[in-house]
C-alpha atoms as a PDB file:
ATOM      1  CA  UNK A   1      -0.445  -6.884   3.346  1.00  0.00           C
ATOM      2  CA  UNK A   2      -0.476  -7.507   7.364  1.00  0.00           C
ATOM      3  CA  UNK A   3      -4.047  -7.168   7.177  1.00  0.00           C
ATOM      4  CA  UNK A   4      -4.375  -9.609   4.222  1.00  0.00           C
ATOM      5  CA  UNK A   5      -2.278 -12.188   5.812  1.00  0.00           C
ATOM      6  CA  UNK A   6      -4.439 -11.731   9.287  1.00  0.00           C
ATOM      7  CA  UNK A   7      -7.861 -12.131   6.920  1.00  0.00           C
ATOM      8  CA  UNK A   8      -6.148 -15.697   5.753  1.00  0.00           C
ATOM      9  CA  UNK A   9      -5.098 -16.864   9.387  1.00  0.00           C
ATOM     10  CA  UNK A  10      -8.462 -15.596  10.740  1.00  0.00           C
ATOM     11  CA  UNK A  11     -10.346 -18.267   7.803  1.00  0.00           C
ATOM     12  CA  UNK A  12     -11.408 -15.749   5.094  1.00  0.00           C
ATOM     13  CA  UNK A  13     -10.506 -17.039   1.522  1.00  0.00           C
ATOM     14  CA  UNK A  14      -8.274 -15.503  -0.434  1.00  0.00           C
ATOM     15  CA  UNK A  15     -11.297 -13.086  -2.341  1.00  0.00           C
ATOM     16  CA  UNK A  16     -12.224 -12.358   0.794  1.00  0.00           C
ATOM     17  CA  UNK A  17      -8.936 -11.232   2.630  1.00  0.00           C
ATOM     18  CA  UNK A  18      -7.914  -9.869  -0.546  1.00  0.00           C
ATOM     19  CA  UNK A  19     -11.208  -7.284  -1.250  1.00  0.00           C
ATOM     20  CA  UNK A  20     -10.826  -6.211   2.853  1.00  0.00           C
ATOM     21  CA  UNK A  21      -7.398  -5.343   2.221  1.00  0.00           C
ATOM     22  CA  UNK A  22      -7.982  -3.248  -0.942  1.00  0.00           C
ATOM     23  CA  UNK A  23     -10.209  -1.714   1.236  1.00  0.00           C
ATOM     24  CA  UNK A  24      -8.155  -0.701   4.263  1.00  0.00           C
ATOM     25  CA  UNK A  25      -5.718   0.975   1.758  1.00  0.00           C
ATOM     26  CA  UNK A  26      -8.459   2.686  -0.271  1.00  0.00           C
ATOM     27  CA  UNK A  27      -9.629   4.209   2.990  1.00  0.00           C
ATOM     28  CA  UNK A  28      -6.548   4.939   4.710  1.00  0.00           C
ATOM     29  CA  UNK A  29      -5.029   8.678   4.668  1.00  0.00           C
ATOM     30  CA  UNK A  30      -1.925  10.049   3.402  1.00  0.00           C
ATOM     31  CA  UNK A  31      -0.082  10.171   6.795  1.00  0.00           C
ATOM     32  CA  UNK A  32      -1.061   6.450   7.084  1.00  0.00           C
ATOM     33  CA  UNK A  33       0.803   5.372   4.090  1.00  0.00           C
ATOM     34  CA  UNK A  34       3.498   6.991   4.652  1.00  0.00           C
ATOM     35  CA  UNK A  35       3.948   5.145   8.205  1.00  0.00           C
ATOM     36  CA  UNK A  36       3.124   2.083   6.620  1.00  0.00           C
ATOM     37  CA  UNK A  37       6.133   2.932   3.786  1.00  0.00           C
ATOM     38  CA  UNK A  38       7.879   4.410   6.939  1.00  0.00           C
ATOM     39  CA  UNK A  39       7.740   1.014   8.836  1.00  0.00           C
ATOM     40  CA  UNK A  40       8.218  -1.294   5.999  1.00  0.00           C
ATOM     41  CA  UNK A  41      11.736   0.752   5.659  1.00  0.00           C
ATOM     42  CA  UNK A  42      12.598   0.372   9.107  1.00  0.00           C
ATOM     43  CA  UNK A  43      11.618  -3.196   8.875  1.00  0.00           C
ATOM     44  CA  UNK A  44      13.940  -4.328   5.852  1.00  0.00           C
ATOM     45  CA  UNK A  45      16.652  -1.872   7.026  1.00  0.00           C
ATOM     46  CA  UNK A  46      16.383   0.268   3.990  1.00  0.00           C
ATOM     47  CA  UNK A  47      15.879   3.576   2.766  1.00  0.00           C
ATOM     48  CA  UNK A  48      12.350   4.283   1.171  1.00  0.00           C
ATOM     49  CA  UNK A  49      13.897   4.120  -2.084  1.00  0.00           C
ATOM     50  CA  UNK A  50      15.858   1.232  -3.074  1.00  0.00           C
ATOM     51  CA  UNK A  51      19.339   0.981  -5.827  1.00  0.00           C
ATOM     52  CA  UNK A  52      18.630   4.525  -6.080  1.00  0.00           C
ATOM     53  CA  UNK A  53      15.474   4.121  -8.368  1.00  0.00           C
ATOM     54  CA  UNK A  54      12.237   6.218  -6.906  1.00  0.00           C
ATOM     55  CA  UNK A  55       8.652   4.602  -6.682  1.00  0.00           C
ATOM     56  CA  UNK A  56       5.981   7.304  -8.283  1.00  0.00           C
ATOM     57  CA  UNK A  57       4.647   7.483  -4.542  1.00  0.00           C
ATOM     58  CA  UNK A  58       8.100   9.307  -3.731  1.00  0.00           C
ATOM     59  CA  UNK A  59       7.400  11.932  -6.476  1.00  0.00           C
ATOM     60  CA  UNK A  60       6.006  14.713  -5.810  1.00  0.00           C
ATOM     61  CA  UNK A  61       3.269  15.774  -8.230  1.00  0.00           C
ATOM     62  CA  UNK A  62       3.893  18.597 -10.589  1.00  0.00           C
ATOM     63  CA  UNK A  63       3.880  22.427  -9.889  1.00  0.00           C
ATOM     64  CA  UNK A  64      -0.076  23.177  -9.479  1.00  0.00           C
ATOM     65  CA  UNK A  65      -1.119  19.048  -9.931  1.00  0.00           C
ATOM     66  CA  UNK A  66      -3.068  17.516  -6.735  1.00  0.00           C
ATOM     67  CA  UNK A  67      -1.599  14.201  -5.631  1.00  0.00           C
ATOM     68  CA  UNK A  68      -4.040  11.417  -6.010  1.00  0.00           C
ATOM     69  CA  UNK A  69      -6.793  11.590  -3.402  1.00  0.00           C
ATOM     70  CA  UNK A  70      -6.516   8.635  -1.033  1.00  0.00           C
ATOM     71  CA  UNK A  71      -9.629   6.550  -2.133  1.00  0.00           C
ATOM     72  CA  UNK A  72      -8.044   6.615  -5.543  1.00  0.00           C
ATOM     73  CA  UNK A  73      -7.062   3.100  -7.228  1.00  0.00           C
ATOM     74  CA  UNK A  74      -3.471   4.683  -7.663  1.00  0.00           C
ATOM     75  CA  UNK A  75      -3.235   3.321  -3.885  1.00  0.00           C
ATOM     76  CA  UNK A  76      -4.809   0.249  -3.406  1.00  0.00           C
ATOM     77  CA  UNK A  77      -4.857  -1.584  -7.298  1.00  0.00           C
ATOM     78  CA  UNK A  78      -1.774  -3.034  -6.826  1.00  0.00           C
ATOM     79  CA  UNK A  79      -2.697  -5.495  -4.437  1.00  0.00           C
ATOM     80  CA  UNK A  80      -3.492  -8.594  -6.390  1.00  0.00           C
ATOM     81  CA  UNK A  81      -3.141 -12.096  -5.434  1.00  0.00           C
ATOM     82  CA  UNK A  82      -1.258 -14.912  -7.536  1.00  0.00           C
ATOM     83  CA  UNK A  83      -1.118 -18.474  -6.422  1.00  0.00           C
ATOM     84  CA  UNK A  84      -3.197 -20.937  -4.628  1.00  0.00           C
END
């Protein structure tokens, strides 16, 4: 979301800004995410998880079941934008 809020101060519209940061996630590795989720923590002084519920990024996949590659939507659908 940093980089979609630089992409709007920089002038890009909101499709713009928007598609660049889809892509940043969709390319970004494992590690990477989890210093982003790592940092985002830190940031709002809380734990990863939050009122004890767990995000399906904090489960780990089942016995013999790969975790979702990193280019895979699972990481970067979410970001949508609502609003002017």
């Amino acid at each position: 979301m940093a980089a979609f809020a630089g992409r709007l101060a920089a002038g890009d519209t909101v499709a713009e800004a928007l598609a660049q940061a889809q892509r940043a996630v969709r390319a970004a590795s494992a590690a990477d995410r989890d210093d982003w989720y790592s940092e985002l923590a830190d940031q709002a002084d809380v734990p990863a998880t939050a009122a004890g519920r767990r995000a399906t990024r904090d489960i780990a996949p089942p016995p013999g079941a790969e975790p979702p590659a990193a280019d895979n939507p699972f990481w970067w659908a979410p970001f949508v934008h609502v609003g002017v």
